[in-house]
PDB file of N, CA and C in Angstrom:
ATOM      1  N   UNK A   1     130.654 112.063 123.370  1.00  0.00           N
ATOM      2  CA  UNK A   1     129.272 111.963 122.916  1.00  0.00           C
ATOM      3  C   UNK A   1     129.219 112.181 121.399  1.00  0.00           C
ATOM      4  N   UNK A   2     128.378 111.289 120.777  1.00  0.00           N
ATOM      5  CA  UNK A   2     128.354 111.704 119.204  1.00  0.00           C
ATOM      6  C   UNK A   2     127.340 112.839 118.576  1.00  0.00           C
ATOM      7  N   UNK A   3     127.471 113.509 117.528  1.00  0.00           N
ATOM      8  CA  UNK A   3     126.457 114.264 117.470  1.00  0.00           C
ATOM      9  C   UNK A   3     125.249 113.812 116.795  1.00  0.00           C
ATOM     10  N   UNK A   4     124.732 114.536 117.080  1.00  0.00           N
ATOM     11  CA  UNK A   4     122.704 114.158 116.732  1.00  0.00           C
ATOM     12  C   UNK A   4     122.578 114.694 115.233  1.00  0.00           C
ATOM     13  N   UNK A   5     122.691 115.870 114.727  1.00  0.00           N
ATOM     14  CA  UNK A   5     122.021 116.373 113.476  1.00  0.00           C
ATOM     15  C   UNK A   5     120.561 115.940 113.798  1.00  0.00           C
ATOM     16  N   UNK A   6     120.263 116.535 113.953  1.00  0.00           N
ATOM     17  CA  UNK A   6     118.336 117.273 114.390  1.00  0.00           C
ATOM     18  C   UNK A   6     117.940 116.982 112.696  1.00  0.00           C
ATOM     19  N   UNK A   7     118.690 118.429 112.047  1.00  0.00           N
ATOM     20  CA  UNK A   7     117.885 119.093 111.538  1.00  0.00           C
ATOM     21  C   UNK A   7     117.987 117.949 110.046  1.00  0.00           C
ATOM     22  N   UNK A   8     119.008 117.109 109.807  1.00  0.00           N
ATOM     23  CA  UNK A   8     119.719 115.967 108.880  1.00  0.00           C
ATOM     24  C   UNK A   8     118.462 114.737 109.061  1.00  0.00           C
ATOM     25  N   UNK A   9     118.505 114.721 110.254  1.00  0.00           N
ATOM     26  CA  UNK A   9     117.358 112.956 110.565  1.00  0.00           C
ATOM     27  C   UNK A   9     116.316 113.844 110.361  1.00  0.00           C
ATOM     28  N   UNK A  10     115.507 114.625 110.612  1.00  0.00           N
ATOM     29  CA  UNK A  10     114.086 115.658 110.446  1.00  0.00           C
ATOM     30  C   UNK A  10     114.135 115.250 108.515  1.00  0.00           C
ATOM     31  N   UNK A  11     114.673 115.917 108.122  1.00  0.00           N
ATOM     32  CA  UNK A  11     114.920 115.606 106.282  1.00  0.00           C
ATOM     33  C   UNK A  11     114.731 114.054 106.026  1.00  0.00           C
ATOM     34  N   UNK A  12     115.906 113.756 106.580  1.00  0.00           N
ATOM     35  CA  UNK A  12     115.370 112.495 105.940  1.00  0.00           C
ATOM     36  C   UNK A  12     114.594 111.428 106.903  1.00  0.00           C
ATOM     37  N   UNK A  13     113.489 111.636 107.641  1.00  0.00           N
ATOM     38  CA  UNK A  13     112.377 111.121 107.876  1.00  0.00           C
ATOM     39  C   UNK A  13     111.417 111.766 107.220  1.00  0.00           C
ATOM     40  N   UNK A  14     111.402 113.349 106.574  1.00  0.00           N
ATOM     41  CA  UNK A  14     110.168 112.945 106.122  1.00  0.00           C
ATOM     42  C   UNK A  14     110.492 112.573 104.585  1.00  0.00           C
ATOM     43  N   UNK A  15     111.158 112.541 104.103  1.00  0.00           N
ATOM     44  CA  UNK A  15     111.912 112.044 102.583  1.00  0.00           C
ATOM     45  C   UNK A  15     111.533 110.430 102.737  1.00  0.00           C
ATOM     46  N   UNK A  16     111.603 109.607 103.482  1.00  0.00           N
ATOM     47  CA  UNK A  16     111.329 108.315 103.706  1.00  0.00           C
ATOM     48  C   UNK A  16     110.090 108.256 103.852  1.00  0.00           C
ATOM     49  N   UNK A  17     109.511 109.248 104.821  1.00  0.00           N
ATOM     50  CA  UNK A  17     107.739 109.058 104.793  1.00  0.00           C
ATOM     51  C   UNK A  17     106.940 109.240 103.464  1.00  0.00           C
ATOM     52  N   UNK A  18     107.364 110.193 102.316  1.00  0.00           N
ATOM     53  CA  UNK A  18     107.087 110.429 101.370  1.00  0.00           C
ATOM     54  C   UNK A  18     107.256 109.261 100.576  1.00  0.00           C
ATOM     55  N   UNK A  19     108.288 108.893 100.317  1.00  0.00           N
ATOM     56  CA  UNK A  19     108.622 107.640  99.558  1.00  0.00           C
ATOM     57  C   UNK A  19     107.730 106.358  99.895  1.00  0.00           C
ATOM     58  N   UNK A  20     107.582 106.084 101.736  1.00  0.00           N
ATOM     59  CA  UNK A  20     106.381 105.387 101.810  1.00  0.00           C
ATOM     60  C   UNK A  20     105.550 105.131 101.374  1.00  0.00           C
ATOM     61  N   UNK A  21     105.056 106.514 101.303  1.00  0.00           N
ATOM     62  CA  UNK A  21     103.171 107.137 101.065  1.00  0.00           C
ATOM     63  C   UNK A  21     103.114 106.631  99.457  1.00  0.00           C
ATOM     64  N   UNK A  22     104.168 107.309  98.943  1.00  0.00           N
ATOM     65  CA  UNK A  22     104.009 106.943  96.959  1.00  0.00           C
ATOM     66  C   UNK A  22     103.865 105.589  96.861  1.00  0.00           C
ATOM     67  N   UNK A  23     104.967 104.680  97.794  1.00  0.00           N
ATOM     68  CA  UNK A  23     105.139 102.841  97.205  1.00  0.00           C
ATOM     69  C   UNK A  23     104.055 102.090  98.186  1.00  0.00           C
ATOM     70  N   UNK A  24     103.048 102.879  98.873  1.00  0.00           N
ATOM     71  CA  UNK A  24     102.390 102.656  99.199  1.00  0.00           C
ATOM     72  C   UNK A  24     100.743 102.393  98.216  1.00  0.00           C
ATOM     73  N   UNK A  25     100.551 104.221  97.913  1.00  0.00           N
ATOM     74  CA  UNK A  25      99.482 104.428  96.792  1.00  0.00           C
ATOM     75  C   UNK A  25      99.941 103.226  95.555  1.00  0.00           C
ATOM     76  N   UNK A  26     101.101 103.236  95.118  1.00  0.00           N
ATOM     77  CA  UNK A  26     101.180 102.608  93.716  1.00  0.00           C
ATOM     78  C   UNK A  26     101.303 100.985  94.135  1.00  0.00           C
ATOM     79  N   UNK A  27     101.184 100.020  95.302  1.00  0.00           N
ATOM     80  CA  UNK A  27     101.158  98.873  95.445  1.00  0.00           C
ATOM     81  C   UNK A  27      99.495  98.680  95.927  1.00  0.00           C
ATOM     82  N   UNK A  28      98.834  99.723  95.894  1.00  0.00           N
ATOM     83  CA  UNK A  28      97.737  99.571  96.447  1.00  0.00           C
ATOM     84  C   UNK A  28      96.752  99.798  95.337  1.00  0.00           C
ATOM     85  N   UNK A  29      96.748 100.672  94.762  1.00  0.00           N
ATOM     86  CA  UNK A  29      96.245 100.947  93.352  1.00  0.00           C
ATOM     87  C   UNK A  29      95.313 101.265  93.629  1.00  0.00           C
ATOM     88  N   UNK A  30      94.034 101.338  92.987  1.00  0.00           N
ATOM     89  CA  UNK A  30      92.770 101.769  93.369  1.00  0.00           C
ATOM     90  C   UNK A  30      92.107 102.115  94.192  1.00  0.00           C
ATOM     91  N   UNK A  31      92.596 101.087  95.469  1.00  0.00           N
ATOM     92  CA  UNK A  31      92.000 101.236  96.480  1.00  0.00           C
ATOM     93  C   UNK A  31      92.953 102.011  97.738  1.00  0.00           C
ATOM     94  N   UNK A  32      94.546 102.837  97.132  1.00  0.00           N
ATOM     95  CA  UNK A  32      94.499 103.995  97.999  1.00  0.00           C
ATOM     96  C   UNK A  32      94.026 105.363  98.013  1.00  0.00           C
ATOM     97  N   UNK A  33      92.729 105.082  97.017  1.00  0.00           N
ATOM     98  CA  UNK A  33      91.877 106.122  96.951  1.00  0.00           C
ATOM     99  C   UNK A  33      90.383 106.187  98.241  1.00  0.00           C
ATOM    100  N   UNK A  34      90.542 104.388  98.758  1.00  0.00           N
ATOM    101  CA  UNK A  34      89.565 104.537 100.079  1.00  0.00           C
ATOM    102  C   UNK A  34      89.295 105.889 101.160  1.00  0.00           C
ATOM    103  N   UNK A  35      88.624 106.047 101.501  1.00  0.00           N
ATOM    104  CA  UNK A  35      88.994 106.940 102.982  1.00  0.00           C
ATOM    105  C   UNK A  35      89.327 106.456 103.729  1.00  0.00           C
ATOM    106  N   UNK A  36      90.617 107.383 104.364  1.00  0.00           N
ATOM    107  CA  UNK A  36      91.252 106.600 105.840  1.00  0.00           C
ATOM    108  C   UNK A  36      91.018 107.284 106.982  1.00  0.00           C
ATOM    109  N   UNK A  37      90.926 106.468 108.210  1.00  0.00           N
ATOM    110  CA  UNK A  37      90.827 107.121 109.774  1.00  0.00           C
ATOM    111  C   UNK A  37      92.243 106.690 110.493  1.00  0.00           C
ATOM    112  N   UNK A  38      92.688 107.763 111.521  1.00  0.00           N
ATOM    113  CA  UNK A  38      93.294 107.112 112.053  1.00  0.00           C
ATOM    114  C   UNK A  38      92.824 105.657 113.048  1.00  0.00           C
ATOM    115  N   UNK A  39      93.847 105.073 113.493  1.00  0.00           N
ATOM    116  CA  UNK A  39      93.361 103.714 114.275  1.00  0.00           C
ATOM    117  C   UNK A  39      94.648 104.076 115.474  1.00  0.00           C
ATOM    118  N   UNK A  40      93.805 103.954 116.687  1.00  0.00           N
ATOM    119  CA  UNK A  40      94.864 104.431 117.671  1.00  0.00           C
ATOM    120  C   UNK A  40      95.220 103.078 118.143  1.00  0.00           C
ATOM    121  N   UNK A  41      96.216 103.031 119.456  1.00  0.00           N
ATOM    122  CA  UNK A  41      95.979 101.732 120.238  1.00  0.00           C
ATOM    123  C   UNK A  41      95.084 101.499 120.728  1.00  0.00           C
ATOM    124  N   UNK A  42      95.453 100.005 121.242  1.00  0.00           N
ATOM    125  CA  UNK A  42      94.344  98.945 121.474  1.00  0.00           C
ATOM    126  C   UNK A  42      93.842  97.684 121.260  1.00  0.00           C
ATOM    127  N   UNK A  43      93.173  96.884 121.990  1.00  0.00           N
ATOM    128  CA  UNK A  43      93.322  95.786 121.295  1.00  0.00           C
ATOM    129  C   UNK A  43      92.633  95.406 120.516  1.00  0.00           C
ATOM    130  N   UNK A  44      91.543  96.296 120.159  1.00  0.00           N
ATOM    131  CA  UNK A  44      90.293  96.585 118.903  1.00  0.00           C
ATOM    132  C   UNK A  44      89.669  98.233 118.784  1.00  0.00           C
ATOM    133  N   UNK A  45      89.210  97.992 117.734  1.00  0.00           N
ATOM    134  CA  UNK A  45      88.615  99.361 117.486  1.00  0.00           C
ATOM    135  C   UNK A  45      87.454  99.005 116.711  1.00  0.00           C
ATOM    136  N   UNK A  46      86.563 100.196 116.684  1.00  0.00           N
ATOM    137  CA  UNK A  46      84.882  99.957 115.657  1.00  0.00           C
ATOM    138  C   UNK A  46      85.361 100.739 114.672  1.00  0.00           C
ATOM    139  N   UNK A  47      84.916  99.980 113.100  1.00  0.00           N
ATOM    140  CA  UNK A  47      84.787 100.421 112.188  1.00  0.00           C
ATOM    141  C   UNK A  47      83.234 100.565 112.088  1.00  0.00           C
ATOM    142  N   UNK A  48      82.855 102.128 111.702  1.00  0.00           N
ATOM    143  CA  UNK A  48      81.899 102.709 111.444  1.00  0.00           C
ATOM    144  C   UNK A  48      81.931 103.293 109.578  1.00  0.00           C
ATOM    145  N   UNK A  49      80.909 102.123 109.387  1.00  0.00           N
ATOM    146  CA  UNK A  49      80.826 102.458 107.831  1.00  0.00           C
ATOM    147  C   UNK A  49      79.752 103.831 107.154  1.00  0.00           C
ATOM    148  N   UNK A  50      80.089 104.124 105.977  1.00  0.00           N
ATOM    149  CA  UNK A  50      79.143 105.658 105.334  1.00  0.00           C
ATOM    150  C   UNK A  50      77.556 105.311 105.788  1.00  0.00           C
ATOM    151  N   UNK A  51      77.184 104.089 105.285  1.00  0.00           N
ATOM    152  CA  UNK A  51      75.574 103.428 105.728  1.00  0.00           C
ATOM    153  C   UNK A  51      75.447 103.446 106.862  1.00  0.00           C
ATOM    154  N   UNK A  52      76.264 103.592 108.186  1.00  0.00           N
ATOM    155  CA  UNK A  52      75.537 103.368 109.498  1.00  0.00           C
ATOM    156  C   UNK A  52      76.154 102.525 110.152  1.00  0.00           C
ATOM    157  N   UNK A  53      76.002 101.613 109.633  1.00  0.00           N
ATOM    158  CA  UNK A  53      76.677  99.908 110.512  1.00  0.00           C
ATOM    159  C   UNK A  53      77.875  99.914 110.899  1.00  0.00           C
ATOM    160  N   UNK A  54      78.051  99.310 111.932  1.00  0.00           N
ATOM    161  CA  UNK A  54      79.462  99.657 112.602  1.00  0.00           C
ATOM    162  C   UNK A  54      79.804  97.835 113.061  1.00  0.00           C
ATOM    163  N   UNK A  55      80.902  97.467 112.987  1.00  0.00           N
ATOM    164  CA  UNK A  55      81.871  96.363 113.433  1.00  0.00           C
ATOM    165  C   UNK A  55      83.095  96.572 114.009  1.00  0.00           C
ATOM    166  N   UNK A  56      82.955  95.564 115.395  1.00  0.00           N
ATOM    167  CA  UNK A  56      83.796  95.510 116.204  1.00  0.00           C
ATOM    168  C   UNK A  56      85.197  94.443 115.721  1.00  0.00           C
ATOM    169  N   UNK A  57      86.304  95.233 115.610  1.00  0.00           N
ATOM    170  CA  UNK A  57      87.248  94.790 114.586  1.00  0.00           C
ATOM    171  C   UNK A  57      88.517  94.549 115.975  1.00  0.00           C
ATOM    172  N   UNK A  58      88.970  92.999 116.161  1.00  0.00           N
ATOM    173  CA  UNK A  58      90.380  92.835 116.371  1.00  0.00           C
ATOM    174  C   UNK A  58      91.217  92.815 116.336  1.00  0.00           C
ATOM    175  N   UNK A  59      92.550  93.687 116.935  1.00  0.00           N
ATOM    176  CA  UNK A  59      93.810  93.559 116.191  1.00  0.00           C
ATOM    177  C   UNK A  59      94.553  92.350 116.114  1.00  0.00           C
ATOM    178  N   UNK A  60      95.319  92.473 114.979  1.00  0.00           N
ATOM    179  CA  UNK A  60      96.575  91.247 115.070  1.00  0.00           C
ATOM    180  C   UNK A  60      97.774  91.582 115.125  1.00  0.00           C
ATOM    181  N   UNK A  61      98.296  90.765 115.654  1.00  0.00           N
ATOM    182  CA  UNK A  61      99.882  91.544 115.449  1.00  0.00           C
ATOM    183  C   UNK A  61     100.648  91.712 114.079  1.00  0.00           C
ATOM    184  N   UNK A  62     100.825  92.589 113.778  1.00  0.00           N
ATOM    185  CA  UNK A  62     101.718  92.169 112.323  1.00  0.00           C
ATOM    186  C   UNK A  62     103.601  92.320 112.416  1.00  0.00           C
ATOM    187  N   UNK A  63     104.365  92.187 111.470  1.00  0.00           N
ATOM    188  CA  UNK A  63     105.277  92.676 111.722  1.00  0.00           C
ATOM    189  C   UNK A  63     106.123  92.413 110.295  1.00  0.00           C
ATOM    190  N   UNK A  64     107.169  93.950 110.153  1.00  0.00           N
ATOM    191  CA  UNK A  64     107.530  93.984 109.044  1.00  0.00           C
ATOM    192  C   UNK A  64     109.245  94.829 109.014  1.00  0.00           C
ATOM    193  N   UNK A  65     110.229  94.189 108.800  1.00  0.00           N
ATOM    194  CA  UNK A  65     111.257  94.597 108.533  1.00  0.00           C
ATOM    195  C   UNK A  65     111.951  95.086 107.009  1.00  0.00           C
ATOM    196  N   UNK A  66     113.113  95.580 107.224  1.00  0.00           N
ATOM    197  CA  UNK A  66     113.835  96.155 105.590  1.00  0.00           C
ATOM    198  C   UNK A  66     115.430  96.075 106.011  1.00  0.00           C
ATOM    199  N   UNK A  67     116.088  95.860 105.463  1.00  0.00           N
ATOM    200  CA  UNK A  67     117.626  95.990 105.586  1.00  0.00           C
ATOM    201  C   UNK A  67     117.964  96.748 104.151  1.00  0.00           C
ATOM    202  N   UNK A  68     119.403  97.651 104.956  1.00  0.00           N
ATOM    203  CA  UNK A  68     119.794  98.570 103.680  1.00  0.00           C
ATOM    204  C   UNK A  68     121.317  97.793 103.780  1.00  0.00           C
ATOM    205  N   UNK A  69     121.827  97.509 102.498  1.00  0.00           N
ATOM    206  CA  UNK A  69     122.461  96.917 102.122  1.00  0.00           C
ATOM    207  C   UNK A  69     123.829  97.520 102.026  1.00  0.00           C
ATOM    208  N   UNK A  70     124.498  98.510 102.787  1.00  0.00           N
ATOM    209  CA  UNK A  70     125.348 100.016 102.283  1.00  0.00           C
ATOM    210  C   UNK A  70     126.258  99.795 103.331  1.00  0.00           C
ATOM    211  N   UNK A  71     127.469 100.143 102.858  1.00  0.00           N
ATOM    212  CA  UNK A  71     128.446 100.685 103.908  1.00  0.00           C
ATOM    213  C   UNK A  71     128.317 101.585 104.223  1.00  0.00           C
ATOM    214  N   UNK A  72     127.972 102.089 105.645  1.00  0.00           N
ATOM    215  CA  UNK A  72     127.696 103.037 106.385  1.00  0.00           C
ATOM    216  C   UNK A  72     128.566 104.346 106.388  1.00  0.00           C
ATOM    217  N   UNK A  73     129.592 104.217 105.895  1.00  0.00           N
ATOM    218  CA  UNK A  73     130.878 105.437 106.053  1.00  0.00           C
ATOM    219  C   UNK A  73     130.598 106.328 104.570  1.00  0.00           C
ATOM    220  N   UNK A  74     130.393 105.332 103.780  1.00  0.00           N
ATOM    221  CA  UNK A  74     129.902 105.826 102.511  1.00  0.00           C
ATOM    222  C   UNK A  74     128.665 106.749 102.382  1.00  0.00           C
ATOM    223  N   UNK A  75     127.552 106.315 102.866  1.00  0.00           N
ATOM    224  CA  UNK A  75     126.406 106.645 103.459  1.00  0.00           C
ATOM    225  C   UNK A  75     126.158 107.578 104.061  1.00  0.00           C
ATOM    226  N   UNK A  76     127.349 108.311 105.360  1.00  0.00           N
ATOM    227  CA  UNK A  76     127.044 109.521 105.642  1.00  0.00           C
ATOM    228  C   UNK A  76     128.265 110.327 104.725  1.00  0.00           C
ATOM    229  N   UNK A  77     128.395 110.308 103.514  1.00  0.00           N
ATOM    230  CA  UNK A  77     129.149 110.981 102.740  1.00  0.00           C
ATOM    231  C   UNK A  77     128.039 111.696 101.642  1.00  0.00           C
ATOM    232  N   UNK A  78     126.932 110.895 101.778  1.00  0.00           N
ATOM    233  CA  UNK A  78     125.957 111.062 100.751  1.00  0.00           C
ATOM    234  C   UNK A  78     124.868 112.449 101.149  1.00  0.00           C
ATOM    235  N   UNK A  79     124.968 113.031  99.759  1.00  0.00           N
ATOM    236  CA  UNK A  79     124.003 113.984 100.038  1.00  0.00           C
ATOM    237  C   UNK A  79     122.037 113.482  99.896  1.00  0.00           C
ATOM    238  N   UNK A  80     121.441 114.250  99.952  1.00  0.00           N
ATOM    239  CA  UNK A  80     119.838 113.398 100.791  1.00  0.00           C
ATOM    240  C   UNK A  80     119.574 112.971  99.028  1.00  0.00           C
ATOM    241  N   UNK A  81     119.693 113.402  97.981  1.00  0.00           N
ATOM    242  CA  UNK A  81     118.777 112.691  96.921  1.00  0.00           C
ATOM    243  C   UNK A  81     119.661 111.636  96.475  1.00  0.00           C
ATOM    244  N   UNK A  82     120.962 111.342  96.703  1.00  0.00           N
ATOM    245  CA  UNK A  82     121.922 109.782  96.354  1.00  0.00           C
ATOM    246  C   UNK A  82     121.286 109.015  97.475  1.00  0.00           C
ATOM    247  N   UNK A  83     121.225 109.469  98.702  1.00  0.00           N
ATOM    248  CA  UNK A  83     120.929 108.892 100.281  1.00  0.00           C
ATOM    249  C   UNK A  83     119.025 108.156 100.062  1.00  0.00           C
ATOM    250  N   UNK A  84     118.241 108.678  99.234  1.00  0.00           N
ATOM    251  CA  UNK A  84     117.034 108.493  98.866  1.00  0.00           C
ATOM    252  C   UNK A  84     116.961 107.729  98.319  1.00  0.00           C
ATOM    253  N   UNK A  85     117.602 107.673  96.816  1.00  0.00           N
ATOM    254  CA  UNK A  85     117.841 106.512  95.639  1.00  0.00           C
ATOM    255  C   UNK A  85     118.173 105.139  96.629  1.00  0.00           C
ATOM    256  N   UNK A  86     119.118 105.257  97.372  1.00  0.00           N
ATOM    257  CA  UNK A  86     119.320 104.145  98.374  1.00  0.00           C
ATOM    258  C   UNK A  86     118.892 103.457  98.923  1.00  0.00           C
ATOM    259  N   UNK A  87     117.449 104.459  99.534  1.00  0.00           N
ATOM    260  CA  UNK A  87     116.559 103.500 100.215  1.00  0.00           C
ATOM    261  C   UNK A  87     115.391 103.248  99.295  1.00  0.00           C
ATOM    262  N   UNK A  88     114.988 104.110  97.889  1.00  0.00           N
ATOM    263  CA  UNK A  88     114.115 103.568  96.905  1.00  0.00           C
ATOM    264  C   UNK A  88     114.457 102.214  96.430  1.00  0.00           C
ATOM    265  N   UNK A  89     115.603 101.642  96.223  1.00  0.00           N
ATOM    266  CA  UNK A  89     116.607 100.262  95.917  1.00  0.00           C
ATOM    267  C   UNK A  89     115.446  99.479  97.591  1.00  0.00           C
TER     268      UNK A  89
END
């Protein structure tokens, strides 16, 4: 059986979520200053605006991939802020 490292993938998921959130705000610019709700499943949800009015909103499917470009042996040699730069690339 191979080992897990818990506490190694815990780090660097939220090191990746962070990095998200930033290349997120800075591709979004202005407007990741909106207010956000969560949106659970489903195959629609109501958006309820500050004025009152509310719209019945459909989902679509979206879908979005990334490939990391690295030799993997190398990769778990790396400590988490070389291992970061990696996936900022």
């Amino acid at each position: 059986m191979l080992p897990d490292y818990p506490h190694t993938k815990q780090l660097l998921a939220e090191a990746f979520h962070e990095r998200m959130c930033a290349a997120s705000k800075r591709r979004l610019g202005v407007c990741s200053q909106m207010k956000r709700s969560r949106l659970h499943e489903g195959a629609r949800c109501i958006l309820t605006r500050d004025d009152g009015t509310a719209e019945v909103i459909e989902m679509k499917h979206l879908r979005a991939s990334a490939e990391v470009e690295h030799d993997v042996r190398e990769m778990e040699k790396l400590d988490p802020e070389k291992f970061i730069k990696i996936l900022d690339n």
